[in-house]
PDB file of N, CA and C in Angstrom:
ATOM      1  N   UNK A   1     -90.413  13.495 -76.709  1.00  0.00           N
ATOM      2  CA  UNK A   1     -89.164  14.183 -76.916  1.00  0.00           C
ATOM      3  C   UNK A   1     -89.354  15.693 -77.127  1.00  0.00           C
ATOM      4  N   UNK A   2     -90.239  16.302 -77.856  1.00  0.00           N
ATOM      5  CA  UNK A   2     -91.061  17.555 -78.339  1.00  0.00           C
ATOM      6  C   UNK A   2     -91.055  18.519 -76.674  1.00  0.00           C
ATOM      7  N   UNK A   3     -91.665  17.933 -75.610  1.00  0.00           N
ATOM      8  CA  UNK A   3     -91.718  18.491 -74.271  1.00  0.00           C
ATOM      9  C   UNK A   3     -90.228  18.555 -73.330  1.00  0.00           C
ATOM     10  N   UNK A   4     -89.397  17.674 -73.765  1.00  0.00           N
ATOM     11  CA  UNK A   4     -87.986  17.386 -73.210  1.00  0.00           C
ATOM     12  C   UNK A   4     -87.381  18.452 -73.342  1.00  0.00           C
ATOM     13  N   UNK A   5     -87.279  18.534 -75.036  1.00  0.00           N
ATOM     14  CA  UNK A   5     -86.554  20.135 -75.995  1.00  0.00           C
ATOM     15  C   UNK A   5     -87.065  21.081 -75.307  1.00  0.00           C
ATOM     16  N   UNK A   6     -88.264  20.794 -75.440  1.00  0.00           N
ATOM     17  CA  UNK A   6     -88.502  22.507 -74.488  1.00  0.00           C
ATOM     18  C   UNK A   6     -88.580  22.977 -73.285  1.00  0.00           C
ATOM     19  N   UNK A   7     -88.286  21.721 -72.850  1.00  0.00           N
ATOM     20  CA  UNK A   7     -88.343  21.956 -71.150  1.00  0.00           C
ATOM     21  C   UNK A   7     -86.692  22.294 -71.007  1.00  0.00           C
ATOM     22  N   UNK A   8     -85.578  21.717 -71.814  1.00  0.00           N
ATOM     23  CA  UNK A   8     -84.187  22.237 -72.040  1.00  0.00           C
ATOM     24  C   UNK A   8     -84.036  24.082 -72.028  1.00  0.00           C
ATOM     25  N   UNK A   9     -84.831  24.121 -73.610  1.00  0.00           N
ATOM     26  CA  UNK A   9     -84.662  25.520 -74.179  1.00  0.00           C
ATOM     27  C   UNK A   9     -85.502  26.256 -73.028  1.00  0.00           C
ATOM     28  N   UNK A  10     -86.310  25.869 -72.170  1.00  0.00           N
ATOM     29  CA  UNK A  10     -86.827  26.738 -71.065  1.00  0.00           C
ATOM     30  C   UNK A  10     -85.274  27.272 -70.262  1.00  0.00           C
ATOM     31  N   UNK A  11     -85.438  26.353 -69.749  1.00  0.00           N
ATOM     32  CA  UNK A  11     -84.250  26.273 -68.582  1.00  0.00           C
ATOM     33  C   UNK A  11     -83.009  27.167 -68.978  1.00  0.00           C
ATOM     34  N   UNK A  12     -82.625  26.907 -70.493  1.00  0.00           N
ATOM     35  CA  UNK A  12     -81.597  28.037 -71.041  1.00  0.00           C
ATOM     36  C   UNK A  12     -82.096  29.068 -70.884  1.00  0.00           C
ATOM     37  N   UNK A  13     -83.099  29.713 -71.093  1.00  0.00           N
ATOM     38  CA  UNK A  13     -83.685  30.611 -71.053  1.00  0.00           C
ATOM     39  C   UNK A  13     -83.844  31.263 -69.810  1.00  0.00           C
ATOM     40  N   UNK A  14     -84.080  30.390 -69.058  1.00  0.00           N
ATOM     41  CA  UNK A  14     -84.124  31.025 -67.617  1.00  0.00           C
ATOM     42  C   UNK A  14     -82.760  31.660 -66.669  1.00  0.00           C
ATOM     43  N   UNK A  15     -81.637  30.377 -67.443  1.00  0.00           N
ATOM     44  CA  UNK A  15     -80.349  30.649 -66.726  1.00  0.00           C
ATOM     45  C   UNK A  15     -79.990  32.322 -67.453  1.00  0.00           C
ATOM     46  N   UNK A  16     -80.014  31.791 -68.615  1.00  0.00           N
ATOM     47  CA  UNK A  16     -79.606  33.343 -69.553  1.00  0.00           C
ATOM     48  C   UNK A  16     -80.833  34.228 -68.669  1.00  0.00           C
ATOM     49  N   UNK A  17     -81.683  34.762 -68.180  1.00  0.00           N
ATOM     50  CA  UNK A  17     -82.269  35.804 -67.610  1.00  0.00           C
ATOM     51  C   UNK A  17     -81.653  36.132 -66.318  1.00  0.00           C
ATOM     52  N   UNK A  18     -81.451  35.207 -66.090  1.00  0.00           N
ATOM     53  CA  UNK A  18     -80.619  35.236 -64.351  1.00  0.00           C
ATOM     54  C   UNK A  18     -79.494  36.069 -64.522  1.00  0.00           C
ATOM     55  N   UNK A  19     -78.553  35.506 -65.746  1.00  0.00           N
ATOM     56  CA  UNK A  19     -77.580  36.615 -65.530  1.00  0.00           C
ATOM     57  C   UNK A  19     -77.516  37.873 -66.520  1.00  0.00           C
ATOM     58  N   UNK A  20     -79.039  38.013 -67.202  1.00  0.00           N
ATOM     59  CA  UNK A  20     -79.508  39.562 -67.354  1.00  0.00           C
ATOM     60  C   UNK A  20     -79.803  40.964 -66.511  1.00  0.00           C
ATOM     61  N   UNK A  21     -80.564  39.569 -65.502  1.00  0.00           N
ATOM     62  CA  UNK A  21     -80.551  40.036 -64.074  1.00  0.00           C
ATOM     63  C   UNK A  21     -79.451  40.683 -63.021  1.00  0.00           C
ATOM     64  N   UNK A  22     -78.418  39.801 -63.261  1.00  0.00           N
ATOM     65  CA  UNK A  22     -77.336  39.934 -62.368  1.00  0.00           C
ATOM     66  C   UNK A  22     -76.347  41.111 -63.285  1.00  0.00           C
ATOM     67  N   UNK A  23     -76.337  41.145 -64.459  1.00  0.00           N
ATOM     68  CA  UNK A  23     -75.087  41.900 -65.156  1.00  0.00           C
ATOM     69  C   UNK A  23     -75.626  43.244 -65.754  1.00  0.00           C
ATOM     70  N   UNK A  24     -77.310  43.167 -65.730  1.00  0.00           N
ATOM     71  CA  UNK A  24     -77.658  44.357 -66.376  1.00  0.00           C
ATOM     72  C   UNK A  24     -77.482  44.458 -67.905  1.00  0.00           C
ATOM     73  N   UNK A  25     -77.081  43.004 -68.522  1.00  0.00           N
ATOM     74  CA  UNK A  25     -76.712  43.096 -70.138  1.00  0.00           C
ATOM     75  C   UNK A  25     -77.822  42.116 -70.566  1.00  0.00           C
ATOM     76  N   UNK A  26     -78.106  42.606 -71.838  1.00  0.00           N
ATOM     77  CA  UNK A  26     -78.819  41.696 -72.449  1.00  0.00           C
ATOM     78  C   UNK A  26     -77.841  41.453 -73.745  1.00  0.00           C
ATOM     79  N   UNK A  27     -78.038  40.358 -74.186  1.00  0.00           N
ATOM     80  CA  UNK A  27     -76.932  40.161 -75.624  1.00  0.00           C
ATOM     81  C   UNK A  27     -77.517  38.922 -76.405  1.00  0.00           C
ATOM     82  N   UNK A  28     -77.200  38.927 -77.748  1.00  0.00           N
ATOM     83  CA  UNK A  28     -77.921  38.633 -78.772  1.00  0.00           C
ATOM     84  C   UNK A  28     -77.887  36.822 -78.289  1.00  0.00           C
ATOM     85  N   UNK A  29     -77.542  36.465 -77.724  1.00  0.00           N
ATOM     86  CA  UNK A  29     -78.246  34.950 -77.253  1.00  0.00           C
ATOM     87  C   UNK A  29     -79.375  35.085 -76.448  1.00  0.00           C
ATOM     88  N   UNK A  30     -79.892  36.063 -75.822  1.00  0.00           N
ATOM     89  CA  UNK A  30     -81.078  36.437 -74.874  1.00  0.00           C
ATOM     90  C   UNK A  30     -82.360  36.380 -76.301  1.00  0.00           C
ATOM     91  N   UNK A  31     -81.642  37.058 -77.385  1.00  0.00           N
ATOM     92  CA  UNK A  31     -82.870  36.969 -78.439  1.00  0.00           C
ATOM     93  C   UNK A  31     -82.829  35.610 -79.070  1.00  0.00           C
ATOM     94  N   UNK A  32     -82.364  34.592 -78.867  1.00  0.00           N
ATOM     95  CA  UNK A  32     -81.819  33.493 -80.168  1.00  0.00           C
ATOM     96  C   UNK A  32     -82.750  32.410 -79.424  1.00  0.00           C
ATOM     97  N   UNK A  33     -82.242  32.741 -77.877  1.00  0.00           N
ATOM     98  CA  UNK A  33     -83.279  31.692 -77.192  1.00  0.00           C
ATOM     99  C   UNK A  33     -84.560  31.729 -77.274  1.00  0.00           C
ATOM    100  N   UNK A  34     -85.230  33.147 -77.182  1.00  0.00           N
ATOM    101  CA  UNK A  34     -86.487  32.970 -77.603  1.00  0.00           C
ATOM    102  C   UNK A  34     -87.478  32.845 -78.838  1.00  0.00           C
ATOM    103  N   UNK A  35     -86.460  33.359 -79.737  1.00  0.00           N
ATOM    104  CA  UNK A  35     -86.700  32.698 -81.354  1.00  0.00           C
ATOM    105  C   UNK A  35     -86.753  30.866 -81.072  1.00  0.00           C
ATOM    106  N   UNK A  36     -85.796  30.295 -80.733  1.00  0.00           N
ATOM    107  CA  UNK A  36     -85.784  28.917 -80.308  1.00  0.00           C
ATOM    108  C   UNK A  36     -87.265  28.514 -79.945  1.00  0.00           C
ATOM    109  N   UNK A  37     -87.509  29.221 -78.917  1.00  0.00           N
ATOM    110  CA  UNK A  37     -88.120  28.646 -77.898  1.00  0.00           C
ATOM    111  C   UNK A  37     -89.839  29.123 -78.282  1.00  0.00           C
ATOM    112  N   UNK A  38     -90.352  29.974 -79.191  1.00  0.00           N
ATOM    113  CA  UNK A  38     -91.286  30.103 -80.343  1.00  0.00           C
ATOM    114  C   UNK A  38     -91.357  28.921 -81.242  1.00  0.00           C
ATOM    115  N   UNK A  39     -89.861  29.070 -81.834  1.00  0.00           N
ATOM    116  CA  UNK A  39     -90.387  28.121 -82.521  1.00  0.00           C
ATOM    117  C   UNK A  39     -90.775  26.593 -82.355  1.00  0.00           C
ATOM    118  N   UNK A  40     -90.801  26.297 -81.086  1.00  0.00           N
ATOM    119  CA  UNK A  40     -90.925  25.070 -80.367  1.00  0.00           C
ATOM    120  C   UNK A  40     -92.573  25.386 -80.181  1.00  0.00           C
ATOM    121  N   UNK A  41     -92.891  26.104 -79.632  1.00  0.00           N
ATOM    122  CA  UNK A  41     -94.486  26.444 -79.599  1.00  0.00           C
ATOM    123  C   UNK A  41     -94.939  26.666 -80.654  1.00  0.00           C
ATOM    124  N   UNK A  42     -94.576  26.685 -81.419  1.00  0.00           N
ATOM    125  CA  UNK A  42     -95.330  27.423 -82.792  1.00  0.00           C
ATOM    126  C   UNK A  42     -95.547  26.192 -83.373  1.00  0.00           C
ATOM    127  N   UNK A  43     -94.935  24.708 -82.890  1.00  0.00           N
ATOM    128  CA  UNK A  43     -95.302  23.560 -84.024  1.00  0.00           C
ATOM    129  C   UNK A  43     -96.010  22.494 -82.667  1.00  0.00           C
ATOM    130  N   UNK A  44     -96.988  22.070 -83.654  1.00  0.00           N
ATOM    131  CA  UNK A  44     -97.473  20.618 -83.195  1.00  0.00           C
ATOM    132  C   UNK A  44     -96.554  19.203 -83.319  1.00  0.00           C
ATOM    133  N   UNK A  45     -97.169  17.988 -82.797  1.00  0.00           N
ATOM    134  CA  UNK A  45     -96.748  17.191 -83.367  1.00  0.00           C
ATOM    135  C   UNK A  45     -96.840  16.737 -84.628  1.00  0.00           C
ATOM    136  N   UNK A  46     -98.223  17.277 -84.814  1.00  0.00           N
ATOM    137  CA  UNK A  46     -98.652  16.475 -86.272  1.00  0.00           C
ATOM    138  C   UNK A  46     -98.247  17.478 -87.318  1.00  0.00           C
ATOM    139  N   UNK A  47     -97.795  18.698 -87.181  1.00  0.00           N
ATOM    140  CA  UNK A  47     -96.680  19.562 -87.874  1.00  0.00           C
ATOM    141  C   UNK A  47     -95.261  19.404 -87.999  1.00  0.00           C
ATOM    142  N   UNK A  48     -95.036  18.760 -87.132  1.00  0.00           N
ATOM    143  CA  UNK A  48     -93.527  18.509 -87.293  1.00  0.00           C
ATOM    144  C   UNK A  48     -93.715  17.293 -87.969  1.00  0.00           C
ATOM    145  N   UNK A  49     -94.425  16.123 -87.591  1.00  0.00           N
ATOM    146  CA  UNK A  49     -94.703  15.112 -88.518  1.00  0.00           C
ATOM    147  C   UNK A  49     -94.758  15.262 -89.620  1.00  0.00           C
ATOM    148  N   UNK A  50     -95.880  16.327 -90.090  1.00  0.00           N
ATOM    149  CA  UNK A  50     -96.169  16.255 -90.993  1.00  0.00           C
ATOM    150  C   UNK A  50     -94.740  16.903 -92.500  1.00  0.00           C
ATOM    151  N   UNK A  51     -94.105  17.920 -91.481  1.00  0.00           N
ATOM    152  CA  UNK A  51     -92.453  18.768 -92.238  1.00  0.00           C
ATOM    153  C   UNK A  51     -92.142  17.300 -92.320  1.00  0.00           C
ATOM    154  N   UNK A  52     -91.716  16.834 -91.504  1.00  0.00           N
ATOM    155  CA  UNK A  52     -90.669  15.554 -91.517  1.00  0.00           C
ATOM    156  C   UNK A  52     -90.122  15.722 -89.788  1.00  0.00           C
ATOM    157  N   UNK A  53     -89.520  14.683 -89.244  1.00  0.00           N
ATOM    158  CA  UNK A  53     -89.380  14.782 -88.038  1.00  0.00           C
ATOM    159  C   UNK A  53     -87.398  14.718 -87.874  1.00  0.00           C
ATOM    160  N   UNK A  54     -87.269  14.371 -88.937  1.00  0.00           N
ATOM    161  CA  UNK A  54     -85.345  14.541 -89.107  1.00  0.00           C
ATOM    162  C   UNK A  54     -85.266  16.313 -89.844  1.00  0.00           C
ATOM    163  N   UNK A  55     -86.365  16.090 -90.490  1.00  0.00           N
ATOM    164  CA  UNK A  55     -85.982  17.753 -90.748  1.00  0.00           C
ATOM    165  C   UNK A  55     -85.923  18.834 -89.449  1.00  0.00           C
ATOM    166  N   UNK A  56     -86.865  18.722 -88.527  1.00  0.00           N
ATOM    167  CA  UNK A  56     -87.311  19.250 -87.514  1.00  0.00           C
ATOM    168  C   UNK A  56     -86.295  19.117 -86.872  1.00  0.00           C
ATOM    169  N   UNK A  57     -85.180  17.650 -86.103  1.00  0.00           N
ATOM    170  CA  UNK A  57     -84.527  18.027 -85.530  1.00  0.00           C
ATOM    171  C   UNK A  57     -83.476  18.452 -85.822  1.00  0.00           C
ATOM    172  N   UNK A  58     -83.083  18.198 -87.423  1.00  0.00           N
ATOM    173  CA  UNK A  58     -81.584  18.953 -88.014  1.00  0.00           C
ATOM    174  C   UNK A  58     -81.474  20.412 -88.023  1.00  0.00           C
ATOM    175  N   UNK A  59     -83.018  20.992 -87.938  1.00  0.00           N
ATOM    176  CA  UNK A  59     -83.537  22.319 -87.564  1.00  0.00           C
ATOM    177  C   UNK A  59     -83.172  23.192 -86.199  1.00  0.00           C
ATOM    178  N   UNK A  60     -83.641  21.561 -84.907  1.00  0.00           N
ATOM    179  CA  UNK A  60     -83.263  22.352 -84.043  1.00  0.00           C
ATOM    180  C   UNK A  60     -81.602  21.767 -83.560  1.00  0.00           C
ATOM    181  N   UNK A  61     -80.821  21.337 -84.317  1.00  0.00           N
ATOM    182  CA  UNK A  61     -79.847  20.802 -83.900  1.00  0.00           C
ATOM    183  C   UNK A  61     -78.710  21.811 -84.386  1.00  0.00           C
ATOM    184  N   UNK A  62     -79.234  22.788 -85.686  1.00  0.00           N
ATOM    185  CA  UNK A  62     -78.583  23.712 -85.974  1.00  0.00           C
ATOM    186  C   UNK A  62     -78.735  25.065 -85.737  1.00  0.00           C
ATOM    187  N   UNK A  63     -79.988  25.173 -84.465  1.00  0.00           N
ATOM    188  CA  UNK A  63     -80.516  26.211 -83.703  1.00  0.00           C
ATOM    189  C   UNK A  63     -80.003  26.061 -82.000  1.00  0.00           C
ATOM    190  N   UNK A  64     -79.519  24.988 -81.806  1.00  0.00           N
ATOM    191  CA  UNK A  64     -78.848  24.957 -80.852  1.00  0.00           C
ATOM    192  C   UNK A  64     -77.334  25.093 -80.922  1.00  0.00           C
ATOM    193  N   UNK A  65     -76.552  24.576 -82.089  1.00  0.00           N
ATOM    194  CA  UNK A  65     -75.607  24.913 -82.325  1.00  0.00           C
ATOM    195  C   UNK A  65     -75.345  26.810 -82.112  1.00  0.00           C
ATOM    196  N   UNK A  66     -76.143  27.342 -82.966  1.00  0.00           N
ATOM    197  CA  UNK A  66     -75.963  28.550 -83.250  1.00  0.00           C
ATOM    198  C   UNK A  66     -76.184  29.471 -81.827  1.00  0.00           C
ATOM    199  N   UNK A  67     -77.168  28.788 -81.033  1.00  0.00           N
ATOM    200  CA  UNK A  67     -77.490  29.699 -79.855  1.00  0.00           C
ATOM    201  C   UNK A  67     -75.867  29.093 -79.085  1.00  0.00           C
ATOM    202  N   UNK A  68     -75.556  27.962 -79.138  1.00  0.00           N
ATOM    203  CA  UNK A  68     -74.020  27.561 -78.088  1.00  0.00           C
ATOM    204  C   UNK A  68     -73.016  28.452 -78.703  1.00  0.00           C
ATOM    205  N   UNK A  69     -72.881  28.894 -79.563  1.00  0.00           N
ATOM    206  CA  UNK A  69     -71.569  29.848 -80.374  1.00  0.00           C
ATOM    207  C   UNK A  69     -71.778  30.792 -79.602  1.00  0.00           C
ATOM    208  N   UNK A  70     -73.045  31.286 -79.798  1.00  0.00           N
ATOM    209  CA  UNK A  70     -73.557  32.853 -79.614  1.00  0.00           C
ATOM    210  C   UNK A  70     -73.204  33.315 -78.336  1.00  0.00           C
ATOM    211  N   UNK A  71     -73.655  32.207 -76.984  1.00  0.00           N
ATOM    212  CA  UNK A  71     -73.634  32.220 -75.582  1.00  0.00           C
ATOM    213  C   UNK A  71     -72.303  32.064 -75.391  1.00  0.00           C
ATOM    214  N   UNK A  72     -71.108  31.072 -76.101  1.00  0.00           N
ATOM    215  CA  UNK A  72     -69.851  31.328 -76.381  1.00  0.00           C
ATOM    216  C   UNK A  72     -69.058  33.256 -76.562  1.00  0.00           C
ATOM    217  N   UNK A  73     -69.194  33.759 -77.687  1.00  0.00           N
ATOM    218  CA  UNK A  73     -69.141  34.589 -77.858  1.00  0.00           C
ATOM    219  C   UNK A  73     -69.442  35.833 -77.072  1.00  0.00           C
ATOM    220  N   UNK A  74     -70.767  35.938 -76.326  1.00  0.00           N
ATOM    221  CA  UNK A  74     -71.405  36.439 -75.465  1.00  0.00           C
ATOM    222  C   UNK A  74     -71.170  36.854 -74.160  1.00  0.00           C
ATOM    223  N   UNK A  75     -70.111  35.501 -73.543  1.00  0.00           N
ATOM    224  CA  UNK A  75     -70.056  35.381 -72.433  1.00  0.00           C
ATOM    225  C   UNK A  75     -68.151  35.099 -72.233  1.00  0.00           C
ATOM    226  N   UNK A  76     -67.942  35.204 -73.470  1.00  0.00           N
ATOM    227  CA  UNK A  76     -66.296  35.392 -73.679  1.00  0.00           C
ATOM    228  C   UNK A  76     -65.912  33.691 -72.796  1.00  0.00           C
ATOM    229  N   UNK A  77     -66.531  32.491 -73.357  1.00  0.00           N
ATOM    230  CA  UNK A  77     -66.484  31.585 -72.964  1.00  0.00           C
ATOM    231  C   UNK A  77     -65.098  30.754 -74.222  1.00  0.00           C
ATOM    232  N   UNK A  78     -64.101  31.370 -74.266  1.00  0.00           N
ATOM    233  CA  UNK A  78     -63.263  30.898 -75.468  1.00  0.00           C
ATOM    234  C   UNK A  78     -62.075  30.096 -74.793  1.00  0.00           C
ATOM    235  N   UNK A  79     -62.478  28.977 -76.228  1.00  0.00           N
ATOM    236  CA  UNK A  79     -61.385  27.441 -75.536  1.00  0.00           C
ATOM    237  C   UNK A  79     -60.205  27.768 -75.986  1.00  0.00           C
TER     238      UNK A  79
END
Protein backbone atom coordinates (compact mmCIF):
# COMPACT_ATOMS: atom_id res chain seq x y z
CA UNK A 1 0.00 0.00 0.00
CA UNK A 2 3.21 2.35 1.06
CA UNK A 3 4.24 2.19 -3.04
CA UNK A 4 0.42 2.71 -4.22
CA UNK A 5 0.38 6.24 -2.00
CA UNK A 6 3.20 7.20 -3.68
CA UNK A 7 2.83 6.22 -6.90
CA UNK A 8 -0.75 8.48 -6.40
CA UNK A 9 1.15 11.51 -4.74
CA UNK A 10 3.65 11.08 -7.82
CA UNK A 11 1.15 11.41 -10.41
CA UNK A 12 -0.42 14.56 -8.46
CA UNK A 13 2.61 15.89 -8.66
CA UNK A 14 3.20 15.47 -12.07
CA UNK A 15 -0.33 16.68 -13.20
CA UNK A 16 0.22 19.86 -10.88
CA UNK A 17 3.72 20.50 -12.94
CA UNK A 18 2.01 20.19 -16.20
CA UNK A 19 -0.08 22.96 -15.49
CA UNK A 20 2.97 24.99 -13.97
CA UNK A 21 4.13 24.39 -17.19
CA UNK A 22 1.23 25.45 -19.12
CA UNK A 23 0.10 28.65 -16.85
CA UNK A 24 3.50 29.87 -15.80
CA UNK A 25 2.07 29.82 -11.98
CA UNK A 26 3.30 28.04 -9.33
CA UNK A 27 0.91 28.07 -6.12
CA UNK A 28 1.08 26.82 -2.71
CA UNK A 29 -0.30 23.18 -3.64
CA UNK A 30 2.91 22.82 -5.97
CA UNK A 31 4.74 23.09 -2.39
CA UNK A 32 2.21 20.80 -0.26
CA UNK A 33 2.71 18.06 -2.80
CA UNK A 34 6.15 17.82 -2.33
CA UNK A 35 6.19 18.12 1.42
CA UNK A 36 3.67 15.03 0.88
CA UNK A 37 5.63 13.34 -1.26
CA UNK A 38 9.11 13.62 1.19
CA UNK A 39 7.39 12.64 3.55
CA UNK A 40 6.50 9.36 1.93
CA UNK A 41 10.30 8.84 1.25
CA UNK A 42 11.48 9.87 4.32
CA UNK A 43 9.69 6.70 6.11
CA UNK A 44 10.30 3.00 5.91
CA UNK A 45 8.09 0.34 6.53
CA UNK A 46 9.45 -0.65 9.65
CA UNK A 47 9.09 3.22 10.61
CA UNK A 48 5.80 3.60 9.94
CA UNK A 49 5.30 0.30 11.75
CA UNK A 50 7.12 1.07 14.13
CA UNK A 51 4.94 5.15 14.69
CA UNK A 52 1.89 3.00 14.31
CA UNK A 53 0.41 2.31 10.89
CA UNK A 54 -3.30 4.08 11.65
CA UNK A 55 -1.28 6.90 12.85
CA UNK A 56 0.60 7.07 9.54
CA UNK A 57 -2.43 6.91 7.54
CA UNK A 58 -4.64 9.45 9.62
CA UNK A 59 -1.37 11.46 8.83
CA UNK A 60 -1.58 11.02 5.33
CA UNK A 61 -5.33 11.16 5.15
CA UNK A 62 -5.14 14.63 6.66
CA UNK A 63 -2.27 15.58 4.20
CA UNK A 64 -4.31 14.74 1.44
CA UNK A 65 -7.23 16.40 2.64
CA UNK A 66 -5.26 19.59 3.04
CA UNK A 67 -3.37 19.34 -0.35
CA UNK A 68 -7.42 18.72 -2.06
CA UNK A 69 -8.58 22.21 -0.34
CA UNK A 70 -5.44 23.83 -1.38
CA UNK A 71 -5.64 22.56 -5.25
CA UNK A 72 -9.42 23.60 -4.64
CA UNK A 73 -8.57 27.03 -3.72
CA UNK A 74 -5.70 27.24 -6.17
CA UNK A 75 -7.37 26.40 -9.11
CA UNK A 76 -10.72 28.30 -8.19
CA UNK A 77 -12.28 24.76 -8.31
CA UNK A 78 -15.48 26.02 -6.01
CA UNK A 79 -18.72 23.83 -5.58
Amino acid sequence: MPRSLAFCVNKIADNLGYLELDYGLRHPSHDLIEAVGARLKANSIASVMEAGLHEFLSGFIADNARLGQQIERDFRFYG
